[in-house]
Protein backbone atom coordinates (compact mmCIF):
# COMPACT_ATOMS: atom_id res chain seq x y z
CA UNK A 1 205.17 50.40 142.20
CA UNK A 2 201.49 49.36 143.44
CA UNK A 3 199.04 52.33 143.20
CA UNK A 4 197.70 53.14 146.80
CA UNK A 5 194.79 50.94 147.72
CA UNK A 6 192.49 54.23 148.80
CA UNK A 7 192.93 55.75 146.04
CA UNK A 8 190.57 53.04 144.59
CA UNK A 9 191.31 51.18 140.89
CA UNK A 10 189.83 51.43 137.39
CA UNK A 11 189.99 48.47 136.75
CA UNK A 12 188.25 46.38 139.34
CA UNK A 13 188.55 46.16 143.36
CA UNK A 14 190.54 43.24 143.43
CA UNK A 15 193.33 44.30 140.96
CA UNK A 16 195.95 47.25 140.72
CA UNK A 17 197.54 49.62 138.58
CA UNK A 18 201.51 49.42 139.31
CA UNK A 19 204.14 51.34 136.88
CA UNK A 20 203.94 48.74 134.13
CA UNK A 21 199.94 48.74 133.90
CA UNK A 22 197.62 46.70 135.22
CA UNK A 23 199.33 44.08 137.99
CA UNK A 24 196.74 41.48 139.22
CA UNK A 25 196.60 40.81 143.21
CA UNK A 26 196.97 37.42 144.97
CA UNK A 27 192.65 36.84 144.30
CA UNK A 28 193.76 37.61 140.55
CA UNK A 29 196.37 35.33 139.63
CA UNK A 30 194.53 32.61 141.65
CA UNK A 31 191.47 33.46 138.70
CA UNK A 32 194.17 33.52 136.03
CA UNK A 33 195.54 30.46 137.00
CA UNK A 34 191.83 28.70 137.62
CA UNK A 35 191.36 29.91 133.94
CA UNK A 36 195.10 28.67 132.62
CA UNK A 37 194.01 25.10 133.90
CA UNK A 38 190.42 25.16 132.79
CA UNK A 39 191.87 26.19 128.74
CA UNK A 40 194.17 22.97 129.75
CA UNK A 41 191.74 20.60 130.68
CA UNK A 42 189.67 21.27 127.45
CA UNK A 43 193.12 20.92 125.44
CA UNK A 44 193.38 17.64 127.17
CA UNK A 45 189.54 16.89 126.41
CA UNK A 46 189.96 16.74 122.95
CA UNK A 47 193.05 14.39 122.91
CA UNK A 48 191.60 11.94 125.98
CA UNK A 49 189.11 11.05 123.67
CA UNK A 50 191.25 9.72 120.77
CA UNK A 51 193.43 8.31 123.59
CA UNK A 52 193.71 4.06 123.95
CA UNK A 53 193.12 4.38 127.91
CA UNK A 54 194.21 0.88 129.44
CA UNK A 55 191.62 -0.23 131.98
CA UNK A 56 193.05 -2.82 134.40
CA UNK A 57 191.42 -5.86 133.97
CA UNK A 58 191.26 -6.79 137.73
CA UNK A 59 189.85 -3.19 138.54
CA UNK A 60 187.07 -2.89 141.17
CA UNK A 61 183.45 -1.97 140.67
CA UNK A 62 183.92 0.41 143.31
CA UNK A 63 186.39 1.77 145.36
CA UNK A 64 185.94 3.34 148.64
CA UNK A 65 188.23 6.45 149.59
CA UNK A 66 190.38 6.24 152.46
CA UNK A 67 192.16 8.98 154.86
CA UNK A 68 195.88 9.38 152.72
CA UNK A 69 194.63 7.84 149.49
CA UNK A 70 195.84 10.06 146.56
CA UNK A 71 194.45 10.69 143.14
CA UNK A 72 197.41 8.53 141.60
CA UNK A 73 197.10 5.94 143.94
CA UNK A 74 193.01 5.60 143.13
CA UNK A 75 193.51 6.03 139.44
CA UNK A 76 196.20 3.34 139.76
CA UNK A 77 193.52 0.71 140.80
CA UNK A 78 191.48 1.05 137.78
CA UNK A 79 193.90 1.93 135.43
CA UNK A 80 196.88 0.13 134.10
CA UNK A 81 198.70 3.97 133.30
CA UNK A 82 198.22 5.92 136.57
CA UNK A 83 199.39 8.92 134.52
CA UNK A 84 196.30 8.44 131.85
CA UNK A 85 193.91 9.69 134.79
CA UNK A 86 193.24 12.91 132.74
CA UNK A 87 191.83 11.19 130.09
CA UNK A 88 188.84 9.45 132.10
CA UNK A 89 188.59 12.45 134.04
CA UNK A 90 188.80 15.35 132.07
CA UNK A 91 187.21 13.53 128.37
CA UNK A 92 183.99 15.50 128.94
CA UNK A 93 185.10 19.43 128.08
CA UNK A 94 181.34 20.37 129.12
CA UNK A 95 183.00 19.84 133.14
CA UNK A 96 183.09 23.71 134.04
CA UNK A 97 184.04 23.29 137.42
CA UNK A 98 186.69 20.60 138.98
CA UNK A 99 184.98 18.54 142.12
CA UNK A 100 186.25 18.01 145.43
CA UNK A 101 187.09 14.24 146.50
CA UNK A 102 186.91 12.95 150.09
CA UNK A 103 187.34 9.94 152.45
CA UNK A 104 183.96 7.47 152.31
CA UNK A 105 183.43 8.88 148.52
CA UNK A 106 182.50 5.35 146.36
CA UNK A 107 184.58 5.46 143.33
CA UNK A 108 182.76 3.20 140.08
CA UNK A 109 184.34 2.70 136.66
CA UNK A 110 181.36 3.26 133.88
CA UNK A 111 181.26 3.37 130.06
CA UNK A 112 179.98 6.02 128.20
CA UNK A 113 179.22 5.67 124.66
CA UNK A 114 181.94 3.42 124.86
CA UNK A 115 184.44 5.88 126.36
CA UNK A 116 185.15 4.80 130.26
CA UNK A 117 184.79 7.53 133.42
CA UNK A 118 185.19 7.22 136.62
CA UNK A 119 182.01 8.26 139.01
CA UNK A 120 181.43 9.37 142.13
CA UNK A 121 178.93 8.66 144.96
CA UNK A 122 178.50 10.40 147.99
CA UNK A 123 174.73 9.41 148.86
CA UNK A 124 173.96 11.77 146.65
CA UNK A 125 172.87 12.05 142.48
CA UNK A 126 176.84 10.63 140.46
CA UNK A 127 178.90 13.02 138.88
CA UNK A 128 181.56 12.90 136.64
CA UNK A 129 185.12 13.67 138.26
CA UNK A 130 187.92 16.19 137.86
CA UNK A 131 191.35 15.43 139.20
CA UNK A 132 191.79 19.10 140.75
CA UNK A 133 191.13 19.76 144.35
CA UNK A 134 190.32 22.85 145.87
CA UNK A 135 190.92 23.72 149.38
CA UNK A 136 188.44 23.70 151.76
CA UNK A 137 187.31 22.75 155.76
CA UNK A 138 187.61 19.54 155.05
CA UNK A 139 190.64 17.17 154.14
CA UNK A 140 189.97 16.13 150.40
CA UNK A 141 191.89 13.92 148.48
CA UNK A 142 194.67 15.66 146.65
CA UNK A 143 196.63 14.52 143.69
CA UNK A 144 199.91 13.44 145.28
CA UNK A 145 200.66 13.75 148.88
CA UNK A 146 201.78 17.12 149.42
CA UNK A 147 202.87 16.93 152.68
CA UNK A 148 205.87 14.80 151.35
CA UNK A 149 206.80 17.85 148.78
CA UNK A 150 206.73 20.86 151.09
CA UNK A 151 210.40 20.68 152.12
CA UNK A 152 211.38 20.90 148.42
CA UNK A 153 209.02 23.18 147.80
CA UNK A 154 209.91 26.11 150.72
CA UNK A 155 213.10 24.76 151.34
CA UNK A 156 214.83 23.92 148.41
CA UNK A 157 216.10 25.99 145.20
CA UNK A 158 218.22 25.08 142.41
CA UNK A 159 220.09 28.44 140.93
CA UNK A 160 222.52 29.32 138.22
CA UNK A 161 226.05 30.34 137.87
CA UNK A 162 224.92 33.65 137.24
CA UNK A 163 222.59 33.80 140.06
CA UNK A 164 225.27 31.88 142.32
CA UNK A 165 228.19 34.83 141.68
CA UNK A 166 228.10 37.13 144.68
CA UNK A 167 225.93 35.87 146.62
CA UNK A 168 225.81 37.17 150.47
CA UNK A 169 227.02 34.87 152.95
CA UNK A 170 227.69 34.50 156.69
CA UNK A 171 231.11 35.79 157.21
CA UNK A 172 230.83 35.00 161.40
CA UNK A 173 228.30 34.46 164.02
CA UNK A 174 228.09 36.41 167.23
CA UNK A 175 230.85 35.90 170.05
CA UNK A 176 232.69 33.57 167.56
CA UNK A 177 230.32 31.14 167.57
CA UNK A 178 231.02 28.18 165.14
CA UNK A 179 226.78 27.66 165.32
CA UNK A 180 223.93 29.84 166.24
CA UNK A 181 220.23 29.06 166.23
CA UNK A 182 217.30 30.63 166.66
CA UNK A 183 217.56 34.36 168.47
CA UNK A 184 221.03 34.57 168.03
CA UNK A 185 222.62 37.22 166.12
CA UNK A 186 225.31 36.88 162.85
CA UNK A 187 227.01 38.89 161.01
CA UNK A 188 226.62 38.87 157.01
CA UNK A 189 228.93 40.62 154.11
CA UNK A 190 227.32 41.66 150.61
CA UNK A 191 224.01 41.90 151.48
CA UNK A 192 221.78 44.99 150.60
CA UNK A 193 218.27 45.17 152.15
CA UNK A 194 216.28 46.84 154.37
CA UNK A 195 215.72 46.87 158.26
CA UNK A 196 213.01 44.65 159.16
CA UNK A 197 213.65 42.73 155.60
CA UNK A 198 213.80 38.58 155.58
CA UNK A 199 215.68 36.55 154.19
CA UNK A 200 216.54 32.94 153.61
CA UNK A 201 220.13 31.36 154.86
CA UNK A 202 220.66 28.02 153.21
CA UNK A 203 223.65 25.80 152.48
CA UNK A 204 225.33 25.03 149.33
CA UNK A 205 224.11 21.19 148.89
CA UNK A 206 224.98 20.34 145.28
CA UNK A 207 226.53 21.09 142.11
CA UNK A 208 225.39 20.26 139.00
CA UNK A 209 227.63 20.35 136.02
CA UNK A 210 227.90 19.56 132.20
CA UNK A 211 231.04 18.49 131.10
CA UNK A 212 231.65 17.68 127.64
CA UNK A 213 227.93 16.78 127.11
CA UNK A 214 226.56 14.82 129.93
CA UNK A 215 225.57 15.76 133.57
CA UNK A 216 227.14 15.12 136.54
CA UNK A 217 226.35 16.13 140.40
CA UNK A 218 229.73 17.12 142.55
CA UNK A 219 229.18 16.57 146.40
CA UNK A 220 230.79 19.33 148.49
CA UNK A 221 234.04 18.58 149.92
CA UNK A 222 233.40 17.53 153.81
CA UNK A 223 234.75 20.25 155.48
CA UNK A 224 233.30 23.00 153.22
CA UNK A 225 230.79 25.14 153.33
CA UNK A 226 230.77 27.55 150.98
CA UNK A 227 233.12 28.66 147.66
CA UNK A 228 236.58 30.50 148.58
CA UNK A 229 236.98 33.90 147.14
CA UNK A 230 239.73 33.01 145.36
CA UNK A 231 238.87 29.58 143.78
CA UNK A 232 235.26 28.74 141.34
CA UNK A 233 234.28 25.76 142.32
CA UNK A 234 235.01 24.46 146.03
CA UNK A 235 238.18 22.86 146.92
CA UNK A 236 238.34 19.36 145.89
CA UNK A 237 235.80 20.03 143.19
CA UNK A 238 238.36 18.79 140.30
CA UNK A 239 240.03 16.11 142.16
CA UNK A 240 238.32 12.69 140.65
CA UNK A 241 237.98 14.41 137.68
CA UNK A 242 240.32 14.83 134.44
CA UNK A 243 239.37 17.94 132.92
CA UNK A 244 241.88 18.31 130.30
CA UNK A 245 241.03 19.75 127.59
CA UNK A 246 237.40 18.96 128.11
CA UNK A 247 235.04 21.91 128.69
CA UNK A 248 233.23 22.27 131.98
CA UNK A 249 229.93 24.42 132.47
CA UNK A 250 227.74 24.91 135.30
CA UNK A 251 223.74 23.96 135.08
CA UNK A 252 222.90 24.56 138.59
CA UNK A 253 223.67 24.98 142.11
CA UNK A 254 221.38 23.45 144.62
CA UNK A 255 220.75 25.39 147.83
CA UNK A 256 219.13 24.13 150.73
CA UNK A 257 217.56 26.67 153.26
CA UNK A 258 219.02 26.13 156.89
CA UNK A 259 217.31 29.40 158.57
CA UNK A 260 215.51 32.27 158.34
CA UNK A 261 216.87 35.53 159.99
CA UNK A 262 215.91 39.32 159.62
CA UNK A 263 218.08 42.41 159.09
CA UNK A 264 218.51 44.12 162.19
CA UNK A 265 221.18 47.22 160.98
CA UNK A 266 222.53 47.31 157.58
CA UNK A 267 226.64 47.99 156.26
CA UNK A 268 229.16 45.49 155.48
CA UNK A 269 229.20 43.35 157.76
CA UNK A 270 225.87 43.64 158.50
CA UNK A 271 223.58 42.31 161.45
CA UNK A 272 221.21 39.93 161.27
CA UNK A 273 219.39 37.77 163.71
CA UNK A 274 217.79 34.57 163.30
CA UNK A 275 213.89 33.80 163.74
CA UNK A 276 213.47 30.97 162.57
CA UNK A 277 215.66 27.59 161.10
CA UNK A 278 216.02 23.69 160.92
CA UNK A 279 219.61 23.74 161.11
CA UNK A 280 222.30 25.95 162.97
CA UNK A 281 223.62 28.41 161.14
CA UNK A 282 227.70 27.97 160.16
CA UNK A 283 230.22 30.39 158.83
CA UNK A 284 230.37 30.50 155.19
CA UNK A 285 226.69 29.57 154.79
CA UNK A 286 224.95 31.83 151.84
CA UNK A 287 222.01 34.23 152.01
CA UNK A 288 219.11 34.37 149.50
CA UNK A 289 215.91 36.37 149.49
CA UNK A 290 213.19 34.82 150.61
CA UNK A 291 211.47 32.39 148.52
CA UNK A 292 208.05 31.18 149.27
CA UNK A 293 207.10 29.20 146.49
CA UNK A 294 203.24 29.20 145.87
CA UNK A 295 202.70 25.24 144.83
CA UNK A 296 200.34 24.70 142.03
CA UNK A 297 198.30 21.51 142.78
CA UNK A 298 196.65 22.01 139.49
CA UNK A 299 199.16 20.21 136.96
CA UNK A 300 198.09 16.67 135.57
CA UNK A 301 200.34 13.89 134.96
CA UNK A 302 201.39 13.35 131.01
CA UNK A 303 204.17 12.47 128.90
CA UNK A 304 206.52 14.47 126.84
CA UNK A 305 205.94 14.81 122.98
CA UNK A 306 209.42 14.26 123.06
CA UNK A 307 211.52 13.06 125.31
CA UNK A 308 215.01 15.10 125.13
CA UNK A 309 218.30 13.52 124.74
CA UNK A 310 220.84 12.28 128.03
CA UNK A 311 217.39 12.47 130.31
CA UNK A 312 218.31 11.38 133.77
CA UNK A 313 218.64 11.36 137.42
CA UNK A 314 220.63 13.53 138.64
CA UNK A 315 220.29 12.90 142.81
CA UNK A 316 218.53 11.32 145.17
CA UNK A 317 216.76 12.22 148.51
CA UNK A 318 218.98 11.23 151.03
CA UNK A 319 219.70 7.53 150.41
CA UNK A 320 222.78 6.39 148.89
CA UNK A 321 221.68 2.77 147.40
CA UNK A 322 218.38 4.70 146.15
CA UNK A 323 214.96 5.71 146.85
CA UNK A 324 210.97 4.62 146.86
CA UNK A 325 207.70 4.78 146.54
CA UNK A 326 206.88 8.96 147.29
CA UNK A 327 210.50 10.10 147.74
CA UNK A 328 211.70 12.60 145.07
CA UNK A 329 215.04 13.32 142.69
CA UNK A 330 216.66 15.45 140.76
CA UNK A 331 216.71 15.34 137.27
CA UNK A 332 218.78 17.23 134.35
CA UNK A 333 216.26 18.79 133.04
CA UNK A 334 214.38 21.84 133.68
CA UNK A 335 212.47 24.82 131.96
CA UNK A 336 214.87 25.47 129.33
CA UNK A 337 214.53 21.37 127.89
CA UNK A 338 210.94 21.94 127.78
CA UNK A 339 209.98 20.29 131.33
CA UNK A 340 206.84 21.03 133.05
CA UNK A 341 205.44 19.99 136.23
CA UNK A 342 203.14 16.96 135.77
CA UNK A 343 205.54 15.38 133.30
CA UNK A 344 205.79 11.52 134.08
CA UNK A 345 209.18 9.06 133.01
CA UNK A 346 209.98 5.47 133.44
CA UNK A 347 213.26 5.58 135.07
CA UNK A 348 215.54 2.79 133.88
CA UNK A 349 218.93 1.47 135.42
CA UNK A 350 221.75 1.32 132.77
CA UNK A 351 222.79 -2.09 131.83
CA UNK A 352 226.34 -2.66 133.78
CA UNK A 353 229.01 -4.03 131.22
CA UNK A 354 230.44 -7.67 131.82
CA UNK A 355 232.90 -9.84 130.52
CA UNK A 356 231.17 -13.07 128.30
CA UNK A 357 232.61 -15.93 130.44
CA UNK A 358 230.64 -18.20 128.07
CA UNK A 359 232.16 -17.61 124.95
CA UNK A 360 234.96 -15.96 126.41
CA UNK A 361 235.99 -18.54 128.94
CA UNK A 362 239.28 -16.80 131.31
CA UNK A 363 242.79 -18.44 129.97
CA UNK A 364 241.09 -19.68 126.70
CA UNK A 365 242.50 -19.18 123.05
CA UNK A 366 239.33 -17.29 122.40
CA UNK A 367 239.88 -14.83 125.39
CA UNK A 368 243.84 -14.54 124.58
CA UNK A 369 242.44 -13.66 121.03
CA UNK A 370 240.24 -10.55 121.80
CA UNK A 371 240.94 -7.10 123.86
CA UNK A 372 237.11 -5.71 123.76
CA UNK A 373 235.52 -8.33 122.23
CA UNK A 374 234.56 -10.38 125.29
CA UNK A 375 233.01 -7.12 126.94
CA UNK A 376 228.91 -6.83 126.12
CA UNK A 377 226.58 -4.43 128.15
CA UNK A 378 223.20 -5.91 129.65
CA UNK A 379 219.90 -4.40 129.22
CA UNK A 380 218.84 -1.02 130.85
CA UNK A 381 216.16 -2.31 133.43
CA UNK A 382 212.51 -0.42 134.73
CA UNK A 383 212.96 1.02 137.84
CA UNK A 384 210.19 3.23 138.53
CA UNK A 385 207.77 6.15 137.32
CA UNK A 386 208.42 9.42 138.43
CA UNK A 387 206.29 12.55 137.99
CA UNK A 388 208.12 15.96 138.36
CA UNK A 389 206.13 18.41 140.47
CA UNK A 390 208.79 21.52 140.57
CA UNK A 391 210.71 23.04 137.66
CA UNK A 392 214.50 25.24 137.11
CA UNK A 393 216.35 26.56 134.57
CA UNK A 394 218.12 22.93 134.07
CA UNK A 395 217.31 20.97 137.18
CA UNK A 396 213.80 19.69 137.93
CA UNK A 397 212.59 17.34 140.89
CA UNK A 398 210.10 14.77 140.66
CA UNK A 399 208.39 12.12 142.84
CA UNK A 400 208.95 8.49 142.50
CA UNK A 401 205.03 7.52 142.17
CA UNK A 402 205.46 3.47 141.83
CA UNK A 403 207.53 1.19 140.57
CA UNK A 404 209.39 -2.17 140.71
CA UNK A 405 213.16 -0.94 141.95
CA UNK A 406 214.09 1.71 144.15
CA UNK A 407 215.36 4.64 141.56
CA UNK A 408 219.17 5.39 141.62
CA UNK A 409 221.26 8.29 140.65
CA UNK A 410 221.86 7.75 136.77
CA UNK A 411 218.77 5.85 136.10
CA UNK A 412 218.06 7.17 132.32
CA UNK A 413 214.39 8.41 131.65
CA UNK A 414 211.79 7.31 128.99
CA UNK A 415 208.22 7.78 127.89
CA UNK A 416 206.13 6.41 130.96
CA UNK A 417 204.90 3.82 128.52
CA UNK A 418 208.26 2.07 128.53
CA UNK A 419 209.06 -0.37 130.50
CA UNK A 420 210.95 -2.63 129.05
């Protein structure tokens, strides 16, 4: 409960007292955060300085900032490890505050006491640089295109079994309708809320799964929409798969939001009508609350101490053959494995497994004389780097940032540094 704002606050105009104690406002987690990343920078202060930074040796004196240029993308013309751009940044820990970046800034690469930065010049006196940007009237350069993450960010969400059990959903929509968009009314059972409350209606999109040790992503079943009462997983779920005697657990189930709609009157089914959505609204589709994820622009790109075991991708945006340059994927790994958002892998392709026609010629005494023998496995292959920018439980998604291959579902993840 949030103590009434006329009652005034001990502690300070722009926080509140709530049941627990004191609960910062919107202005105070903003200042908690500011000093959360500031603490961070001087963490990564210390360590860019002991850090072999690997200058390209066909970078520019200067570099003039464009409209759409990003912080990776600049960094990535000076620097032979994009991801490294905290360490010529941020090696100063006397930087207090973090300096915007705009279009027409001149970017130089300078040594200092043997240590390289990057400078800016806007006509005015240089000054060291800080990879976060703050927002302001102006369009300044931000650390990777945002605009490409805000679908996944408000309109994606990646829960757990637990969460998953129950759920509401959309048991019809008004006159019978198999679709209804925005104004229409539908009807929803399980859901408690209040009149006037919003909520999100989104679409089961994947599954995630563990089974005996290693992750795997179930499509739905064309023609589904949503789990039957009376079975766990949809129909179909099992069908490729042998599951005998293997054991089967659930890491996450990946919702996509479809609509937005408000409760208009409350009981089972209840009413609700829909303000806003991308996609019609279908029987059997879930209900969440809303979910307005507040995007931190302030993580920096790193590697893991330790990279954990069976890393990999889990999905891919949209494409079946695989994805690019800025277009994200899911990966098996979330909160729980130690992921954080600014965490950057080298994707690699598995080596396919052929048959050694060279020694192993087809017909031959040698082939007639081996059953496995003649079988060897190439070389996993770089793909890509990807930097994850939103984490789960067990799921994460990250953005390809460059690369030589398009990234495919099952490319295994390394330290950034690897790429061979």
């Amino acid at each position: 409960m949030i103590a009434n704002d006329e009652q005034g606050s001990p502690q300070n105009a722009n926080d509140r007292i709530g049941q627990d104690g004191w609960m910062p406002t919107d202005w105070g987690r903003k200042v908690i955060r500011k000093l959360i990343y500031l603490i961070l920078v001087t963490m990564l202060a210390g360590a860019a300085l002991a850090q072999d930074v690997s200058v390209r040796a066909d970078h520019p004196d200067e570099y003039v900032v464009v409209r759409g240029d990003t912080l990776w993308d600049i960094s990535a013309r000076f620097l032979e490890k994009p991801w490294q751009w905290p360490a010529i940044w941020h090696a100063n820990p006397q930087i207090a505050n973090p300096h915007l970046i705009y279009p027409g800034d001149r970017i130089s690469l300078v040594y200092v006491d043997g240590q390289a930065r990057l400078v800016v010049d806007r006509g005015k006196p240089m000054r060291k640089l800080s990879p976060q940007v703050r927002s302001s009237g102006r369009e300044a350069v931000t650390a990777i295109p945002l605009s490409r993450l805000k679908p996944f960010i408000r309109n994606s969400v990646v829960i757990t079994a637990e969460q998953f059990e129950g759920l509401p959903y959309i048991v019809a929509n008004y006159e019978g309708r198999m679709n209804t968009t925005v104004g229409d009314r539908t009807y929803a059972r399980k859901i408690s809320g209040q009149v006037g409350q919003e909520f999100m209606i989104v679409r089961l999109n994947n599954i995630y799964y563990r089974m005996d040790g290693e992750d795997r992503r179930a499509l739905m079943p064309e023609g589904h929409t949503h789990v039957p009462d009376d079975l766990e997983l949809p129909v179909g779920f099992w069908k490729p798969l042998n599951t005998w005697g293997k054991s089967v657990d659930i890491i996450g189930y990946e919702m996509a939001e479809v609509a937005r709609a408000t409760l208009l009157k409350t009981g089972d089914p209840a009413i609700l009508e829909i303000d806003e959505g991308m996609n019609e609204v279908k029987e059997g589709h879930f209900i969440l609350p809303v979910d307005d994820h507040e995007f931190d622009t302030h993580f920096m790109p790193r590697p893991m101490t330790s990279i954990p075991s069976g890393l990999k991708v889990l999905a891919i945006e949209g494409a079946h053959y695989g994805v690019g340059h800025y277009q994200i994927v899911a990966i098996n790994g979330g909160s729980r494995q130690g992921i954080e958002p600014g965490h950057v892998f080298s994707a690699f392709r598995p080596g396919v497994t052929i048959r050694d026609e060279v020694k192993y010629p087809a017909g031959s005494t040698a082939d007639f004389g081996t059953l496995k023998g003649d079988k060897v496995t190439l070389p996993d292959e770089y793909d890509a780097h990807i930097m994850v920018f939103r984490v789960f439980d067990e799921v994460s998604y990250a953005m390809v940032m460059d690369g030589a291959r398009l990234v495919r579902e099952h490319d295994v993840l390394r330290h950034p540094d690897e790429k061979l």
